[in-house]
N, C-alpha and C. Protein backbone atom coordinates (compact mmCIF):
# COMPACT_ATOMS: atom_id res chain seq x y z
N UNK A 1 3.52 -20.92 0.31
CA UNK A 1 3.29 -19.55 0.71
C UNK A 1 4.50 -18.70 0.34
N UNK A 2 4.61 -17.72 -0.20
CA UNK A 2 5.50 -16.37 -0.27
C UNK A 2 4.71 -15.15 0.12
N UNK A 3 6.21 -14.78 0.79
CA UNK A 3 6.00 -13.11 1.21
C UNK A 3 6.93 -12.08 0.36
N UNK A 4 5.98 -11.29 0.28
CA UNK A 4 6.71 -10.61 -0.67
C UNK A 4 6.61 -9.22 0.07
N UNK A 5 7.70 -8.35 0.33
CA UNK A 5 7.77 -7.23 0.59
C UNK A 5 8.41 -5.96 0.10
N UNK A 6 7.15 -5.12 0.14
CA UNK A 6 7.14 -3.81 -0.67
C UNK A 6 7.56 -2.39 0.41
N UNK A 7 8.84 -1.93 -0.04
CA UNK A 7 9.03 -1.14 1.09
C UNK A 7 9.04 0.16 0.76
N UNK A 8 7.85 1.13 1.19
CA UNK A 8 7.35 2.31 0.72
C UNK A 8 8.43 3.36 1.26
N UNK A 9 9.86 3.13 1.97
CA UNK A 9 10.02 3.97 2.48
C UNK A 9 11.05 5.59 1.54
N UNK A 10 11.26 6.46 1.86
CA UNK A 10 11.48 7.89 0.87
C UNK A 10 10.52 7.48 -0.44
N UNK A 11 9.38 7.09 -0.48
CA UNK A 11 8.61 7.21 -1.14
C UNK A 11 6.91 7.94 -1.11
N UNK A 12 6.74 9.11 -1.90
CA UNK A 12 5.21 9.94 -1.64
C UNK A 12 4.65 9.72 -2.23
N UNK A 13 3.50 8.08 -2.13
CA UNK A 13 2.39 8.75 -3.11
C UNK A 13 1.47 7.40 -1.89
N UNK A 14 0.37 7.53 -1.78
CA UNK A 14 -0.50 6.37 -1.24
C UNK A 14 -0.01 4.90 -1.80
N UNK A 15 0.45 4.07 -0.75
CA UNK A 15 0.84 2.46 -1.27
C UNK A 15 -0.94 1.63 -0.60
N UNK A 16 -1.65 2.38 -0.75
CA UNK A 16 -3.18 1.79 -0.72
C UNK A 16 -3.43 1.27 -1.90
N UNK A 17 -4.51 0.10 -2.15
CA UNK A 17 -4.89 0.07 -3.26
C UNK A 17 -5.84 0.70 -3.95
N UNK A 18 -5.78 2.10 -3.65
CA UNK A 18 -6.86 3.14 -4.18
C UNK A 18 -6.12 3.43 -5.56
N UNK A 19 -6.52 4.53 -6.28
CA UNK A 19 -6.37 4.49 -7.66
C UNK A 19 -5.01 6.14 -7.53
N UNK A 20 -4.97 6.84 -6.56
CA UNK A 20 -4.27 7.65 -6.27
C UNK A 20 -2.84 7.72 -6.36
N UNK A 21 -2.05 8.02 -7.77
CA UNK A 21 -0.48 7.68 -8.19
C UNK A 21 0.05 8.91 -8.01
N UNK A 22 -0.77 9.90 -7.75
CA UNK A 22 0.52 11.56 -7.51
C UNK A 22 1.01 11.31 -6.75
N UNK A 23 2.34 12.46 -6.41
CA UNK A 23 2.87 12.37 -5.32
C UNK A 23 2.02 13.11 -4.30
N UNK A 24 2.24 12.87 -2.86
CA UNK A 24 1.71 13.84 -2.15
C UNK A 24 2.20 15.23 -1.67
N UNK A 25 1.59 16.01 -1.05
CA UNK A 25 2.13 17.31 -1.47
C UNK A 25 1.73 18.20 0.00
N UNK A 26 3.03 18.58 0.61
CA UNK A 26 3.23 18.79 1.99
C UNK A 26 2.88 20.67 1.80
N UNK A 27 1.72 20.68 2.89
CA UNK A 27 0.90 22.38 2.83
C UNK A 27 1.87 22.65 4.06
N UNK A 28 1.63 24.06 4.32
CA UNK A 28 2.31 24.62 5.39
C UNK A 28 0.84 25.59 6.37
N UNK A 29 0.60 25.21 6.99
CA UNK A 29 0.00 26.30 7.51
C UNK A 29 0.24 27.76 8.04
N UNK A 30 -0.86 28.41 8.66
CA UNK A 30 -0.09 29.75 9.14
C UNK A 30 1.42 29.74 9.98
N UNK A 31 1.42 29.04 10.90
CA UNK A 31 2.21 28.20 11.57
C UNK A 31 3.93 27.63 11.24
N UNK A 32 4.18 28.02 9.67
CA UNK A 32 4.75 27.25 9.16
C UNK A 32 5.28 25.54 9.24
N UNK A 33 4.08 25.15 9.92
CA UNK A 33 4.29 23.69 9.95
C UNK A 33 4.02 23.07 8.58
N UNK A 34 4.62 22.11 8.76
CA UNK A 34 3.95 20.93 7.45
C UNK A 34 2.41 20.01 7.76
N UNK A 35 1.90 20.05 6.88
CA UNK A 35 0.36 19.46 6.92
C UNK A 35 0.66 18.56 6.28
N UNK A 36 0.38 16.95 6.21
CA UNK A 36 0.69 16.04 5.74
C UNK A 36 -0.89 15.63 4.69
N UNK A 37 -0.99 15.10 3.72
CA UNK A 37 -2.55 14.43 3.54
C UNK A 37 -2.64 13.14 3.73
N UNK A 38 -1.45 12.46 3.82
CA UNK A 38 -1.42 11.07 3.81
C UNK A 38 -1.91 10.97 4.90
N UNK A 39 -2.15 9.55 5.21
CA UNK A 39 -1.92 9.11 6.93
C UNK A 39 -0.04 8.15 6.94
N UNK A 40 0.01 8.29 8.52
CA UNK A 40 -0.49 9.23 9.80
C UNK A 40 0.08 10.51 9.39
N UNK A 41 -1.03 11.79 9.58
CA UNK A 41 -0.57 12.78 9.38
C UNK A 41 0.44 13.60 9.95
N UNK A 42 1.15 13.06 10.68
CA UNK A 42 2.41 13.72 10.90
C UNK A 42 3.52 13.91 10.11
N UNK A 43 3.09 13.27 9.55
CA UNK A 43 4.36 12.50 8.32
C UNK A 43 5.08 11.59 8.31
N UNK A 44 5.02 11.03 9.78
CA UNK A 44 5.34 9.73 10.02
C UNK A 44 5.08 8.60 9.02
N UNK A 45 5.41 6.96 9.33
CA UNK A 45 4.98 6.28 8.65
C UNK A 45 4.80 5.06 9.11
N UNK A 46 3.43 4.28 8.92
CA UNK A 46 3.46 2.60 9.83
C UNK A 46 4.74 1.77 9.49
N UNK A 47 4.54 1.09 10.65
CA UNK A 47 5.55 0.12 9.95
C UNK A 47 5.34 -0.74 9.02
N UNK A 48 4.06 -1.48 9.54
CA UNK A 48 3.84 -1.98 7.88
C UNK A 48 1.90 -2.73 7.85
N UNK A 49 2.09 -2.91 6.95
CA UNK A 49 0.05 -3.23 6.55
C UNK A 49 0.50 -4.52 6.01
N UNK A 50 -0.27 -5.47 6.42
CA UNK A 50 -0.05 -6.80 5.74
C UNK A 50 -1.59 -7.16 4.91
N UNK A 51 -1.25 -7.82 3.66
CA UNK A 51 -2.50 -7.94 3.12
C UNK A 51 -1.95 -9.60 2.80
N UNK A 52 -3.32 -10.24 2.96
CA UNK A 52 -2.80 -11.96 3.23
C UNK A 52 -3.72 -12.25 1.77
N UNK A 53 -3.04 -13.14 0.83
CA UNK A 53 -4.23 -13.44 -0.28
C UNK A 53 -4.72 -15.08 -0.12
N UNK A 54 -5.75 -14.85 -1.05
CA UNK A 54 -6.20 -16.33 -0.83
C UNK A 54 -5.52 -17.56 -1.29
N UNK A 55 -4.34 -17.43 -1.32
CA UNK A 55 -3.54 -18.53 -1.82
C UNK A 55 -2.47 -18.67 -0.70
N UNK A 56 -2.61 -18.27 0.67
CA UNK A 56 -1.95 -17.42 1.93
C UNK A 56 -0.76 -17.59 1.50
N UNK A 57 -0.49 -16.58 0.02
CA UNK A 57 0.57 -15.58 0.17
C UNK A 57 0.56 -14.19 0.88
N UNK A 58 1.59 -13.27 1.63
CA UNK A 58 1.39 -12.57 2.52
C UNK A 58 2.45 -11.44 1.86
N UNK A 59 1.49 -10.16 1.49
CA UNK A 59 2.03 -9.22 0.68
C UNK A 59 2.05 -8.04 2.05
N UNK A 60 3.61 -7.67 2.09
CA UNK A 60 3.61 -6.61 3.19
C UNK A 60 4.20 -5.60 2.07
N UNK A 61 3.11 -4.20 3.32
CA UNK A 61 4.06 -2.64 2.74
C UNK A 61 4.32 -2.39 4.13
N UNK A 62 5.75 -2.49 4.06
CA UNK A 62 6.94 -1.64 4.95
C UNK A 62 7.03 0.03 4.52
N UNK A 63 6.83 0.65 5.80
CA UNK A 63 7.64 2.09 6.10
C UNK A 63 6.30 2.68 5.05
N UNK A 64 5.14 2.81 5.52
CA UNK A 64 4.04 3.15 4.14
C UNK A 64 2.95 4.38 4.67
N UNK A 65 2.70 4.66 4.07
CA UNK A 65 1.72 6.05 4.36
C UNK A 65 1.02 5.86 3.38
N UNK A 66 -0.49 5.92 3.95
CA UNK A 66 -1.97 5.57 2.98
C UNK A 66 -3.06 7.09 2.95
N UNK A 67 -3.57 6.89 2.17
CA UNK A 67 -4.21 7.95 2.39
C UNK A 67 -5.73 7.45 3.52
N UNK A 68 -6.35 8.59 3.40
CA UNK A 68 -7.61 8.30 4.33
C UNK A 68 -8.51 7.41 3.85
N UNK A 69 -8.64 6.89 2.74
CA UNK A 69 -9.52 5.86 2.03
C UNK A 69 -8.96 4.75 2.16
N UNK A 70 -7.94 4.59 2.03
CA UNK A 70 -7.39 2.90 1.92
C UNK A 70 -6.99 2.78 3.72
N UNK A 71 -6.84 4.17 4.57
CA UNK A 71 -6.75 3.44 5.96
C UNK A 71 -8.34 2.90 6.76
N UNK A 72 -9.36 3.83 6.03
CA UNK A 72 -10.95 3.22 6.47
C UNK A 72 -11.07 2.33 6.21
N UNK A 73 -10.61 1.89 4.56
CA UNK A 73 -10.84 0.47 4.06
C UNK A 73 -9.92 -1.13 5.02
N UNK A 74 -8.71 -0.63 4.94
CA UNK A 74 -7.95 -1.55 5.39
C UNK A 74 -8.35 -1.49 6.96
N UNK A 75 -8.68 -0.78 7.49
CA UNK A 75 -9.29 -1.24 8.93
C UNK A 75 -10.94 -1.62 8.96
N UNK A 76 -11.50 -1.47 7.85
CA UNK A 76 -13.06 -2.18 7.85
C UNK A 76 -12.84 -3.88 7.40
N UNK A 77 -11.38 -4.10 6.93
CA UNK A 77 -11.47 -5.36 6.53
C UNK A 77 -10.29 -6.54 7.14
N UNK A 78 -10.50 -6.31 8.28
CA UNK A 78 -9.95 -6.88 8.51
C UNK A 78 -10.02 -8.37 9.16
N UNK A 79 -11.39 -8.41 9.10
CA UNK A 79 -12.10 -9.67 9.07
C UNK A 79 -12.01 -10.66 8.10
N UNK A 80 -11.93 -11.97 9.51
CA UNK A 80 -11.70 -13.10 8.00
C UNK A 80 -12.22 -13.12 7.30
N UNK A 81 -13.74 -13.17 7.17
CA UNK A 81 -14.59 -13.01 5.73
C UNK A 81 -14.19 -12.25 5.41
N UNK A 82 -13.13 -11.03 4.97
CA UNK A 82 -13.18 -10.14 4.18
C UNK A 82 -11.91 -10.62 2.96
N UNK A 83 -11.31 -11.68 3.44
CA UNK A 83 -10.11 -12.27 2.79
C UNK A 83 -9.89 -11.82 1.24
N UNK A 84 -11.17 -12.14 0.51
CA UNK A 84 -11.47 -12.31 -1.00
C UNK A 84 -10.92 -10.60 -0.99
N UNK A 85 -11.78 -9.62 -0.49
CA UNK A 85 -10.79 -8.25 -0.55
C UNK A 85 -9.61 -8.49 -0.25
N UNK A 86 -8.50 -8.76 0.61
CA UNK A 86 -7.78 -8.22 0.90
C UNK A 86 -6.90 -8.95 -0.38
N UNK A 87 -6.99 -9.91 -1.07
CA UNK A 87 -6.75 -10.53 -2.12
C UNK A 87 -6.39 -9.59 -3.44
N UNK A 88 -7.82 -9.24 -3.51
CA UNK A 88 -7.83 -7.94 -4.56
C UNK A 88 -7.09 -6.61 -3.95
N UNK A 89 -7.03 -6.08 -2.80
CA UNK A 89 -6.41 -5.12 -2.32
C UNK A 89 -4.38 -5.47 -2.61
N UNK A 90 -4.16 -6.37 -2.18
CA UNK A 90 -2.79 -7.19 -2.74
C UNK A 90 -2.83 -6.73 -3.60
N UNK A 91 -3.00 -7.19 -5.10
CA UNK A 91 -2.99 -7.30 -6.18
C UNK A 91 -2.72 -5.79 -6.92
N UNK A 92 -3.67 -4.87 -6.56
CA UNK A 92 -4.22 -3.67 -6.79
C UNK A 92 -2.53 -3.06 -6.10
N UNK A 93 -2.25 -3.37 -4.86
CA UNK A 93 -0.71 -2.48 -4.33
C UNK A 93 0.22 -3.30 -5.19
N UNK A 94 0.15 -4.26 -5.57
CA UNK A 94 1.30 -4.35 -6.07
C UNK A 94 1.56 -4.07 -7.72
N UNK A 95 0.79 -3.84 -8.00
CA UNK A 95 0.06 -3.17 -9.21
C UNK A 95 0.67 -1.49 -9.31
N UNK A 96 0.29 -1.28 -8.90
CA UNK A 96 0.49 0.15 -7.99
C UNK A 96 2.20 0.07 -8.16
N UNK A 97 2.93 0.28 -7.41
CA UNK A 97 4.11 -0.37 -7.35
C UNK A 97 5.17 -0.66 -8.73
N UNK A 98 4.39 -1.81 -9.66
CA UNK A 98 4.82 -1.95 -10.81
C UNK A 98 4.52 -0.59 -11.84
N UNK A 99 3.46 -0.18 -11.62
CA UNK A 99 3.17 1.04 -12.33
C UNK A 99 3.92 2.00 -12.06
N UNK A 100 4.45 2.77 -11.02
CA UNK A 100 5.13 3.89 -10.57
C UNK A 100 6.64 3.60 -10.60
N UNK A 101 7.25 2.29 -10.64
CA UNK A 101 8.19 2.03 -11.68
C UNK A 101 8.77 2.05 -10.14
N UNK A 102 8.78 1.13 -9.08
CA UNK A 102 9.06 1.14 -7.73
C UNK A 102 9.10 -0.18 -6.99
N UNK A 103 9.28 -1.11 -7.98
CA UNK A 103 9.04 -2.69 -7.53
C UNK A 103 10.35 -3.43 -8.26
N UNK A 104 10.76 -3.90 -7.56
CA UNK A 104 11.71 -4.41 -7.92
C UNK A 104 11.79 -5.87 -9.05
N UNK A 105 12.20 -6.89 -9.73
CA UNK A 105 12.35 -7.60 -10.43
C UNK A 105 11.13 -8.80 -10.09
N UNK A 106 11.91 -9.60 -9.19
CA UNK A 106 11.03 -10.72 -8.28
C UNK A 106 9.89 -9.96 -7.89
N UNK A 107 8.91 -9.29 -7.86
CA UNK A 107 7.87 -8.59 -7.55
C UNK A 107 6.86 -8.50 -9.13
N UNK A 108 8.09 -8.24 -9.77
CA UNK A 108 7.09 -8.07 -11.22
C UNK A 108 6.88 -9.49 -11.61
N UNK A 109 7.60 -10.34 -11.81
CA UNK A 109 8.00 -12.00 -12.11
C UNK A 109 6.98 -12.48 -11.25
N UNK A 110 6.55 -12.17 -9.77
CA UNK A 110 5.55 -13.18 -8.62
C UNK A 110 4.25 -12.58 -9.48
N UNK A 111 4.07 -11.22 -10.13
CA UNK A 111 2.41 -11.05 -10.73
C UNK A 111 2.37 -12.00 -12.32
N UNK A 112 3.97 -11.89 -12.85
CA UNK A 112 3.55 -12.47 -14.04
C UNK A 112 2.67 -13.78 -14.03
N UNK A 113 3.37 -14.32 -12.94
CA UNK A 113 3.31 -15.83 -12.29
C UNK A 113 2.40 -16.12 -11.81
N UNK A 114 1.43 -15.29 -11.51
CA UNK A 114 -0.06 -15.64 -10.74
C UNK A 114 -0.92 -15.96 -11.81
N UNK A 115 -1.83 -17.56 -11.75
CA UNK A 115 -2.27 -17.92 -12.15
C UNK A 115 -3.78 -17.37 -12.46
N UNK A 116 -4.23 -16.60 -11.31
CA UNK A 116 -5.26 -15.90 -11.00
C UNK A 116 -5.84 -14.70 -11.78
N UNK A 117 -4.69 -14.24 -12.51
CA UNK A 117 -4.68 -13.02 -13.10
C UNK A 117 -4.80 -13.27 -14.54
């Protein structure tokens, strides 16, 4: 088993495995408050989402803000039968990650290394 951890934190863009790479982009209302789009919309941020793959390696995002699609998703699946997703959901963030040029060495080396892929 390895864990590998991805730590979203001073970072804006969804660490979901949705397809969403902009940054996000803080509105102000009348109010001059900040409107967040991510979740949690405060602007806060979870501590962390664990996605377990079927090889129970255990891929965490630390300090992360998702948008509203990957927080419906990641709370519809969190059932053991849903494993085979959360597999592909892994894969897809850490993907994510390597793409936005935000993953460190050993992170790129653990995808080269997956046999699966």
């Amino acid at each position: 088993m390895v864990k590998i951890i991805l730590d979203h934190n001073n970072l804006h863009f969804c660490s979901g495995p949705c397809g969403m790479l902009s940054d996000e982009c803080r509105i102000q209302d009348s109010n001059n408050n900040y409107l967040f789009e991510l979740k949690p919309y405060n602007g806060n941020r979870y501590p962390k989402i664990t996605y377990t793959r079927c090889n129970n390696d255990i891929i965490e995002v630390v300090n992360c803000r998702i948008c509203a699609q990957c927080h419906k998703k990641h709370l519809d699946l969190t059932e053991e039968n849903e494993i085979e997703y959360l597999d592909i959901d892994a894969v897809k963030v850490i993907k994510k990650f390597i793409l936005l040029e935000v993953a460190s060495d050993n992170i790129k080396q653990y995808l080269k290394n997956d046999s699966k892929l």
